[in-house]
N, C-alpha and C. Protein backbone atom coordinates (compact mmCIF):
# COMPACT_ATOMS: atom_id res chain seq x y z
N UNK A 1 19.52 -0.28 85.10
CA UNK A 1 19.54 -0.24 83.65
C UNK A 1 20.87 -0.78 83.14
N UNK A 2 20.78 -1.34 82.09
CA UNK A 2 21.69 -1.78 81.32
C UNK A 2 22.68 -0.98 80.43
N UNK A 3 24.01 -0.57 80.57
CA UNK A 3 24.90 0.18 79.55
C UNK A 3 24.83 0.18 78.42
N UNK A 4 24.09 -0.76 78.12
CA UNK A 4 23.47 -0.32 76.34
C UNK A 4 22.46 0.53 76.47
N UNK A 5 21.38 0.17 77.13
CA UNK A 5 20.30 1.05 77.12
C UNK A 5 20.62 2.56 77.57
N UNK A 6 21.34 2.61 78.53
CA UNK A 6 22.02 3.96 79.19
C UNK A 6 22.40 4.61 77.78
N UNK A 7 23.79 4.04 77.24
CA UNK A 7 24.49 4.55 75.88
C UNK A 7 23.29 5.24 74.82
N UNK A 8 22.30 4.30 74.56
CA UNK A 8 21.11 4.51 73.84
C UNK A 8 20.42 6.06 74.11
N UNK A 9 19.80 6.01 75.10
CA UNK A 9 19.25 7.30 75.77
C UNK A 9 19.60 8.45 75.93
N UNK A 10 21.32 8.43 75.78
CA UNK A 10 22.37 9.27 75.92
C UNK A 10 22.11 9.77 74.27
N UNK A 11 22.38 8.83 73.66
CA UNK A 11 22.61 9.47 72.15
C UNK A 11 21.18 10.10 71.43
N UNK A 12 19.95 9.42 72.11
CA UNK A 12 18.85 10.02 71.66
C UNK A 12 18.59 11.31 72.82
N UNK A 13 19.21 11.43 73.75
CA UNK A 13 19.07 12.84 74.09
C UNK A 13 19.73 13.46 73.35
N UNK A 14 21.38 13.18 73.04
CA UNK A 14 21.80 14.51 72.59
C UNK A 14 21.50 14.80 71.49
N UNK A 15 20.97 13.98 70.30
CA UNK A 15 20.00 14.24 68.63
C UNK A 15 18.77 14.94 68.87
N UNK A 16 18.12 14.16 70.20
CA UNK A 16 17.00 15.72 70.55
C UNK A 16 17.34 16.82 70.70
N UNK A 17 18.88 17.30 71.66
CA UNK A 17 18.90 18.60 71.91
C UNK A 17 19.52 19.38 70.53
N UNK A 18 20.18 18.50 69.76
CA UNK A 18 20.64 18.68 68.75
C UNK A 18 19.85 19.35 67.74
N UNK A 19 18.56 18.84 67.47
CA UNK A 19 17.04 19.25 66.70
C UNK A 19 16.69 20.17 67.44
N UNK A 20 16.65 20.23 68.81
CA UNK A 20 16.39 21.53 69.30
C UNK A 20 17.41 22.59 69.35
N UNK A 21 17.87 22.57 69.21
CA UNK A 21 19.36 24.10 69.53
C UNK A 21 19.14 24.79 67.68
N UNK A 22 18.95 23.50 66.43
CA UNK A 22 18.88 23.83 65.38
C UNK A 22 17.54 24.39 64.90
N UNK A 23 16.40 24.08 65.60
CA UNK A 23 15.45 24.68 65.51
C UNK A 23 14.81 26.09 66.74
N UNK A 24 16.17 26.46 67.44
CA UNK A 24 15.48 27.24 68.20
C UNK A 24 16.79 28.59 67.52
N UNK A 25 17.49 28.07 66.83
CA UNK A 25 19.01 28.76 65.91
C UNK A 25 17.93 29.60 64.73
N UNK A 26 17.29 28.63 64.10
CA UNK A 26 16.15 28.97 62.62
C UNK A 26 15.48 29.98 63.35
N UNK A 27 14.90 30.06 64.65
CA UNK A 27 13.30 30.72 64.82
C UNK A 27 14.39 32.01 65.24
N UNK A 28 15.37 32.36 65.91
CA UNK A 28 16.16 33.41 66.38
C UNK A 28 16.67 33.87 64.67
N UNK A 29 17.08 33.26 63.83
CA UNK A 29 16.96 34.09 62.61
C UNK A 29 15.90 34.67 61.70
N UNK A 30 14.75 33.56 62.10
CA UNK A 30 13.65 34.26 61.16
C UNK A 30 12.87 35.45 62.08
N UNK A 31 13.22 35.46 63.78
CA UNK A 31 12.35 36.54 64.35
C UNK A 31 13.32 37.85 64.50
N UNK A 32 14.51 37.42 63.86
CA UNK A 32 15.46 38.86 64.02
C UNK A 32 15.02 40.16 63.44
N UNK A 33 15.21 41.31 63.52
CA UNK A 33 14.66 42.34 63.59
C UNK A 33 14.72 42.86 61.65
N UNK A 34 16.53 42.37 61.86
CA UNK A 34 16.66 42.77 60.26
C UNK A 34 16.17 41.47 59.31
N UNK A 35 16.01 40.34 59.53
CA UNK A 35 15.19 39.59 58.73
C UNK A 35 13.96 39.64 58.69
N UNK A 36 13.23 40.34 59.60
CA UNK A 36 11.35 40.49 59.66
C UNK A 36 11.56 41.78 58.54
N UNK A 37 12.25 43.23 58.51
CA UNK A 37 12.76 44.33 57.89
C UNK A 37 12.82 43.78 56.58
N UNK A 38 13.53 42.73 56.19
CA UNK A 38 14.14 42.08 54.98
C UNK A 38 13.03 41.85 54.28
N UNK A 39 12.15 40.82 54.83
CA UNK A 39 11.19 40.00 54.17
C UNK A 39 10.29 41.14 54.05
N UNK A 40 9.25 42.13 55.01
CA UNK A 40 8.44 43.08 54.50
C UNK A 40 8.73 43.83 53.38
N UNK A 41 10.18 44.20 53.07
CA UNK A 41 10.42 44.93 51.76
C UNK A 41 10.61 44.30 51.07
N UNK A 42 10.55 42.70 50.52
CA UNK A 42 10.69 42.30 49.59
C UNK A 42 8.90 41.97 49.05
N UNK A 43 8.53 41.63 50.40
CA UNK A 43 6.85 41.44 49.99
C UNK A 43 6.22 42.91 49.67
N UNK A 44 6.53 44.41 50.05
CA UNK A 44 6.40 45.66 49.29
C UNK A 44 6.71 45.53 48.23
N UNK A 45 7.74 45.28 47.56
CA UNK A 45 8.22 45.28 46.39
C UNK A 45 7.87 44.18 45.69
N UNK A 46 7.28 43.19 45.49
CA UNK A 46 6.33 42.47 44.98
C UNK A 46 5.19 43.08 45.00
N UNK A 47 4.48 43.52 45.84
CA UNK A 47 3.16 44.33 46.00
C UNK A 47 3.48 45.43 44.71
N UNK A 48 4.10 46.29 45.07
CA UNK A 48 4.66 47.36 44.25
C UNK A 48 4.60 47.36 42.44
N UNK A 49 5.84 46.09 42.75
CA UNK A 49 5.45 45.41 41.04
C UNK A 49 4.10 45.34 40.40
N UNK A 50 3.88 44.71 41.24
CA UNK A 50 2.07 43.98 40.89
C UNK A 50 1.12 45.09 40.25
N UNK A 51 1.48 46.36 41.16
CA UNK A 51 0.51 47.52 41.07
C UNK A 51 0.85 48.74 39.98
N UNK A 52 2.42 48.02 39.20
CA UNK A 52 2.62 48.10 38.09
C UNK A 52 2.40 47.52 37.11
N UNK A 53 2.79 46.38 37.18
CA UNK A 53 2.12 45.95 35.81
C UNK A 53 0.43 45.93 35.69
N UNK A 54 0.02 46.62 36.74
CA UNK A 54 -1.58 46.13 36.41
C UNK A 54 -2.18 47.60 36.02
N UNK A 55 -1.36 48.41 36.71
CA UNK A 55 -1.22 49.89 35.79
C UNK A 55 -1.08 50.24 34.27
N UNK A 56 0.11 49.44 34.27
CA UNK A 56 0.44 49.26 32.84
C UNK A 56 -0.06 48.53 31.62
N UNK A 57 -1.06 47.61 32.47
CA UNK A 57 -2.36 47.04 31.82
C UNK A 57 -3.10 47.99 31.27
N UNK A 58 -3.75 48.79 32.46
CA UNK A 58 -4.59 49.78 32.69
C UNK A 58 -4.23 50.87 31.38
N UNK A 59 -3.23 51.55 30.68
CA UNK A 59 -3.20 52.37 30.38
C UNK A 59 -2.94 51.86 28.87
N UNK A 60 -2.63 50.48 29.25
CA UNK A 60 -2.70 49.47 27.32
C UNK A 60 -4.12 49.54 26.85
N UNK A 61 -5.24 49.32 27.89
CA UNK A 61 -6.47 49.09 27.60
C UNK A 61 -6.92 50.11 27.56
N UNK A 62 -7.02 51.33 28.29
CA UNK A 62 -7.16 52.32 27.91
C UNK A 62 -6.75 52.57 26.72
N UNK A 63 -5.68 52.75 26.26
CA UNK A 63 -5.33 52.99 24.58
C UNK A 63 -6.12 52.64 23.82
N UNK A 64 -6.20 51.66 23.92
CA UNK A 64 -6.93 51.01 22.77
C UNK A 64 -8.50 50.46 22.43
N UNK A 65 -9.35 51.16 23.90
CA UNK A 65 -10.81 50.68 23.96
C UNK A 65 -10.73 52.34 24.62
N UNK A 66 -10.84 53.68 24.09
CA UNK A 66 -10.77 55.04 24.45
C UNK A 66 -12.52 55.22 24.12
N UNK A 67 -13.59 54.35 24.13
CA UNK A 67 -15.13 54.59 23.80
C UNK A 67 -15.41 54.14 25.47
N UNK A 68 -14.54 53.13 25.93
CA UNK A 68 -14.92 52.40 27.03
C UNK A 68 -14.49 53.26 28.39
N UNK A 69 -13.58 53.82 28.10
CA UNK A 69 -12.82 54.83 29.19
C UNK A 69 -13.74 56.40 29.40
N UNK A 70 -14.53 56.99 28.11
CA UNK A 70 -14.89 57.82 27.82
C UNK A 70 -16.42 57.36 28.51
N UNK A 71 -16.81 56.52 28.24
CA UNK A 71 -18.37 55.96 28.86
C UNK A 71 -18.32 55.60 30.14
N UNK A 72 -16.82 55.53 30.68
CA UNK A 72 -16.96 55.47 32.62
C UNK A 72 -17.02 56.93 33.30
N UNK A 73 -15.68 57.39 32.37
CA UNK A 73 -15.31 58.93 33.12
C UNK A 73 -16.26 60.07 33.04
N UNK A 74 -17.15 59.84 31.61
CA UNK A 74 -18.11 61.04 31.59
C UNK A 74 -19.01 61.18 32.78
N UNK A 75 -19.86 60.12 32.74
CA UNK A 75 -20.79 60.09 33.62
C UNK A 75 -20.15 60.62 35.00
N UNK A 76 -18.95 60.66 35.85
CA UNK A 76 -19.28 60.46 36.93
C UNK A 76 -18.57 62.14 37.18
N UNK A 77 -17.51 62.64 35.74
CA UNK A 77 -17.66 63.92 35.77
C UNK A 77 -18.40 65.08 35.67
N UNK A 78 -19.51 64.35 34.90
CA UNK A 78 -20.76 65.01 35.01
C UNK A 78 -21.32 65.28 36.23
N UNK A 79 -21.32 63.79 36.96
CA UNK A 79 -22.06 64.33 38.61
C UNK A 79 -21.10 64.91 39.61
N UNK A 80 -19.68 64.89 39.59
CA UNK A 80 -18.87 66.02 40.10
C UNK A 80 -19.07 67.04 39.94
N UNK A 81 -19.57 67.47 38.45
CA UNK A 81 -19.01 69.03 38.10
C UNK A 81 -20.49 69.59 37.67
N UNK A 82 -21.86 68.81 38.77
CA UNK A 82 -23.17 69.12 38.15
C UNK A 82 -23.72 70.08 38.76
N UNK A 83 -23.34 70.94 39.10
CA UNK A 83 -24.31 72.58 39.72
C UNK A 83 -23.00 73.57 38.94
N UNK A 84 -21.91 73.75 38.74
CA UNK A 84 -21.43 74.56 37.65
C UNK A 84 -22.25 74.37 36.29
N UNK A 85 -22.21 72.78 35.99
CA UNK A 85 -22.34 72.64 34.45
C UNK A 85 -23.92 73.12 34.28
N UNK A 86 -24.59 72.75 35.91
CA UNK A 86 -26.41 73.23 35.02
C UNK A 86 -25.78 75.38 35.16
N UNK A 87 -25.36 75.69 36.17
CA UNK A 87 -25.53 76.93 36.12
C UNK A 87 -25.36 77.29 34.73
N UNK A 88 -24.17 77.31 33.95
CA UNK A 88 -23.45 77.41 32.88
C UNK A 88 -24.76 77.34 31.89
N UNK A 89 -25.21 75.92 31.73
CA UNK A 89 -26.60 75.80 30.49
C UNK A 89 -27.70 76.81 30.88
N UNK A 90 -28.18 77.17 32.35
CA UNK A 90 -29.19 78.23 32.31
C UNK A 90 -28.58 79.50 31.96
N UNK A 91 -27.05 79.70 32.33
CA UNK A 91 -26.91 81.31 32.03
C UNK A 91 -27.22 81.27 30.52
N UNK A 92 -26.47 79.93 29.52
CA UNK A 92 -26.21 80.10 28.30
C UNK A 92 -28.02 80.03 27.66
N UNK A 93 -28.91 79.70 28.05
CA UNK A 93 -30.30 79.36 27.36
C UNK A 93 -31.41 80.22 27.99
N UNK A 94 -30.84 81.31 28.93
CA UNK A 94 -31.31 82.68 29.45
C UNK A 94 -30.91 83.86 29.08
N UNK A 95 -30.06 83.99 27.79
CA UNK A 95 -29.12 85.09 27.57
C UNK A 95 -30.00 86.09 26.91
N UNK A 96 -30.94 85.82 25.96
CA UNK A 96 -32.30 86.32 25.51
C UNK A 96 -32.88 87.45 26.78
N UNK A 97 -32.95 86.62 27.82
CA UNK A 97 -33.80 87.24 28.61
C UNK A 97 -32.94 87.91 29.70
N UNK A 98 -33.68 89.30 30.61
CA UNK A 98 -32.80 89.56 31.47
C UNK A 98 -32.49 88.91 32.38
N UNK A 99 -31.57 88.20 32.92
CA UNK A 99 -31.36 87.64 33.99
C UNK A 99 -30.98 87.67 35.19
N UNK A 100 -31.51 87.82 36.41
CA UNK A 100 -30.67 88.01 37.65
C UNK A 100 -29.67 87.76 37.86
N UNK A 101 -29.07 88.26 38.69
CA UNK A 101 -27.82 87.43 39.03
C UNK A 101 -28.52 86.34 40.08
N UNK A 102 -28.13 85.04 40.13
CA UNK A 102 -28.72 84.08 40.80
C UNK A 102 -27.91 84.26 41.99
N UNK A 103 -28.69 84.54 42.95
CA UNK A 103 -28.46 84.12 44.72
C UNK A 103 -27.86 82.87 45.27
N UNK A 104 -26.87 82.72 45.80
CA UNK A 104 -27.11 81.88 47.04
C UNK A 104 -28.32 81.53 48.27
N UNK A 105 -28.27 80.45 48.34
CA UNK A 105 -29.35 80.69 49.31
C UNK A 105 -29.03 81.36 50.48
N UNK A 106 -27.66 81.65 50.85
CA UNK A 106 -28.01 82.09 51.97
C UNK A 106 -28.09 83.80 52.15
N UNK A 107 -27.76 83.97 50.81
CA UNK A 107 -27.71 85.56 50.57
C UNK A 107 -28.94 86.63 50.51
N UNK A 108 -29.92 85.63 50.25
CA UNK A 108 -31.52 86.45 50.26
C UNK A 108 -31.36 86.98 51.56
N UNK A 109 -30.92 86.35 52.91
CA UNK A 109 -31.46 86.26 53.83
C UNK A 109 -30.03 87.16 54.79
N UNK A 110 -29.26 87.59 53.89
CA UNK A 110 -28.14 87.55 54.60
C UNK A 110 -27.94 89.46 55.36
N UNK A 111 -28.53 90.15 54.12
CA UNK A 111 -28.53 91.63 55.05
C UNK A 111 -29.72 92.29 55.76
N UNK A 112 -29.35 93.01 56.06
CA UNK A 112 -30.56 93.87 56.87
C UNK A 112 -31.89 94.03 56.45
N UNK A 113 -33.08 93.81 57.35
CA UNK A 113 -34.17 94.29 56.56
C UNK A 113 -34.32 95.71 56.14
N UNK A 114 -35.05 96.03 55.19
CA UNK A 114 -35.20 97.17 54.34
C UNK A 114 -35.95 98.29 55.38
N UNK A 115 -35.79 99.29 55.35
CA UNK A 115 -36.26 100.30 56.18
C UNK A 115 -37.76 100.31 55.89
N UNK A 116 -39.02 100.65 56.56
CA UNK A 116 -40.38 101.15 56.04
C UNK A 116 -40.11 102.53 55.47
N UNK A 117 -40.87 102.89 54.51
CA UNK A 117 -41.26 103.59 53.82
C UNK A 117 -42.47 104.96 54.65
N UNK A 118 -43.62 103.78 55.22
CA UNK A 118 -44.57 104.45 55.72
C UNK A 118 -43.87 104.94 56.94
N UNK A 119 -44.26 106.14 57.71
CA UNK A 119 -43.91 106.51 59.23
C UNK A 119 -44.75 105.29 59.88
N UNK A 120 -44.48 105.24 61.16
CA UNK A 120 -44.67 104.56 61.95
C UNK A 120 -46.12 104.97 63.00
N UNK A 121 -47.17 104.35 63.14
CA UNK A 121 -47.86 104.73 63.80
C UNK A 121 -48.25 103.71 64.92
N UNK A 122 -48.62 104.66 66.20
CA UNK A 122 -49.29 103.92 67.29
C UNK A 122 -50.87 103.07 66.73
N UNK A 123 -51.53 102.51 66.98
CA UNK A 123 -52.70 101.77 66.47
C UNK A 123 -53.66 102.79 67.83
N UNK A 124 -54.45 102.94 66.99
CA UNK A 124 -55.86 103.69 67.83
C UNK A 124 -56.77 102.76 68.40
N UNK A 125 -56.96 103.07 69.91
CA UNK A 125 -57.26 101.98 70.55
C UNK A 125 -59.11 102.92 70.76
N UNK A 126 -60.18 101.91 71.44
CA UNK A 126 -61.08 102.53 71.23
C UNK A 126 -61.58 103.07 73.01
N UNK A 127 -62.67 104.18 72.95
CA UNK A 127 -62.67 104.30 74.08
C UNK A 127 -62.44 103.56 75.19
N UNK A 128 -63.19 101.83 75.17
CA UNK A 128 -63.53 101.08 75.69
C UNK A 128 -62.20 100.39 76.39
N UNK A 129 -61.29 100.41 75.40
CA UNK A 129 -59.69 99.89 75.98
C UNK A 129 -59.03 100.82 76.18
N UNK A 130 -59.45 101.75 76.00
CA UNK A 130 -58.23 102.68 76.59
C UNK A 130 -57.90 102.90 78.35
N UNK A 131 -59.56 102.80 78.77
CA UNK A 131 -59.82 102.87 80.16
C UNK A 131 -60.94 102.52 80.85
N UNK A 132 -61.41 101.23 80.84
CA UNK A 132 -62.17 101.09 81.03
C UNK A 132 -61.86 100.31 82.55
């Protein structure tokens, strides 16, 4: 080979290793522990923001459309709070009449059976079974 070409090869190696040492310098700062740390809390805190102002949306529109807020929340408090609220309307539209106290279901079933009344008898068997 020729000393130019040599010289040549020389200088485009060392601009390669040069691009490489500077790009392997970048990836050791962006995979460092406190720059990965850095960047997640700044992308939280963008997140964060976001989930404020869209809050703060939330409670503008609410203000000011309170027919629209009232026509989501009823309904679904209604089906939360729907075996108090029917109990409540039968006690209140049974008050006329005497009313039990309403059971649980599992309470019918829950104490002892009731003693008989009648004594207890053997069943009369007829000649034929007794000894035959």
């Amino acid at each position: 080979m020729r000393k130019i070409d040599l010289t040549a090869k020389e200088a485009e190696a060392t601009a390669a290793r040069e691009r490489f040492m500077t790009t392997l310098h970048e990836l050791q700062h962006r995979l460092s522990p406190k720059t990965i740390a850095q960047d997640v809390k700044e992308k939280a805190k963008e997140k964060a923001d976001g989930v404020k102002e869209a809050a703060k949306e939330g409670v503008v529109n609410a203000a000011t459309h309170p027919s629209t807020v009232a026509a989501v929340t009823v309904p679904i408090l209604v089906y939360l709070f729907r075996k108090p609220l029917a109990r409540g309307l039968n006690a209140l539209f049974r008050r006329g009449e005497e009313a039990e106290p309403a059971l649980q279901p599992y309470e019918a079933e829950r104490g002892p059976a009731p003693l008989p009344t009648e004594p207890i008898r053997a069943k009369t068997r007829s000649p034929a079974e007794q000894g035959a």
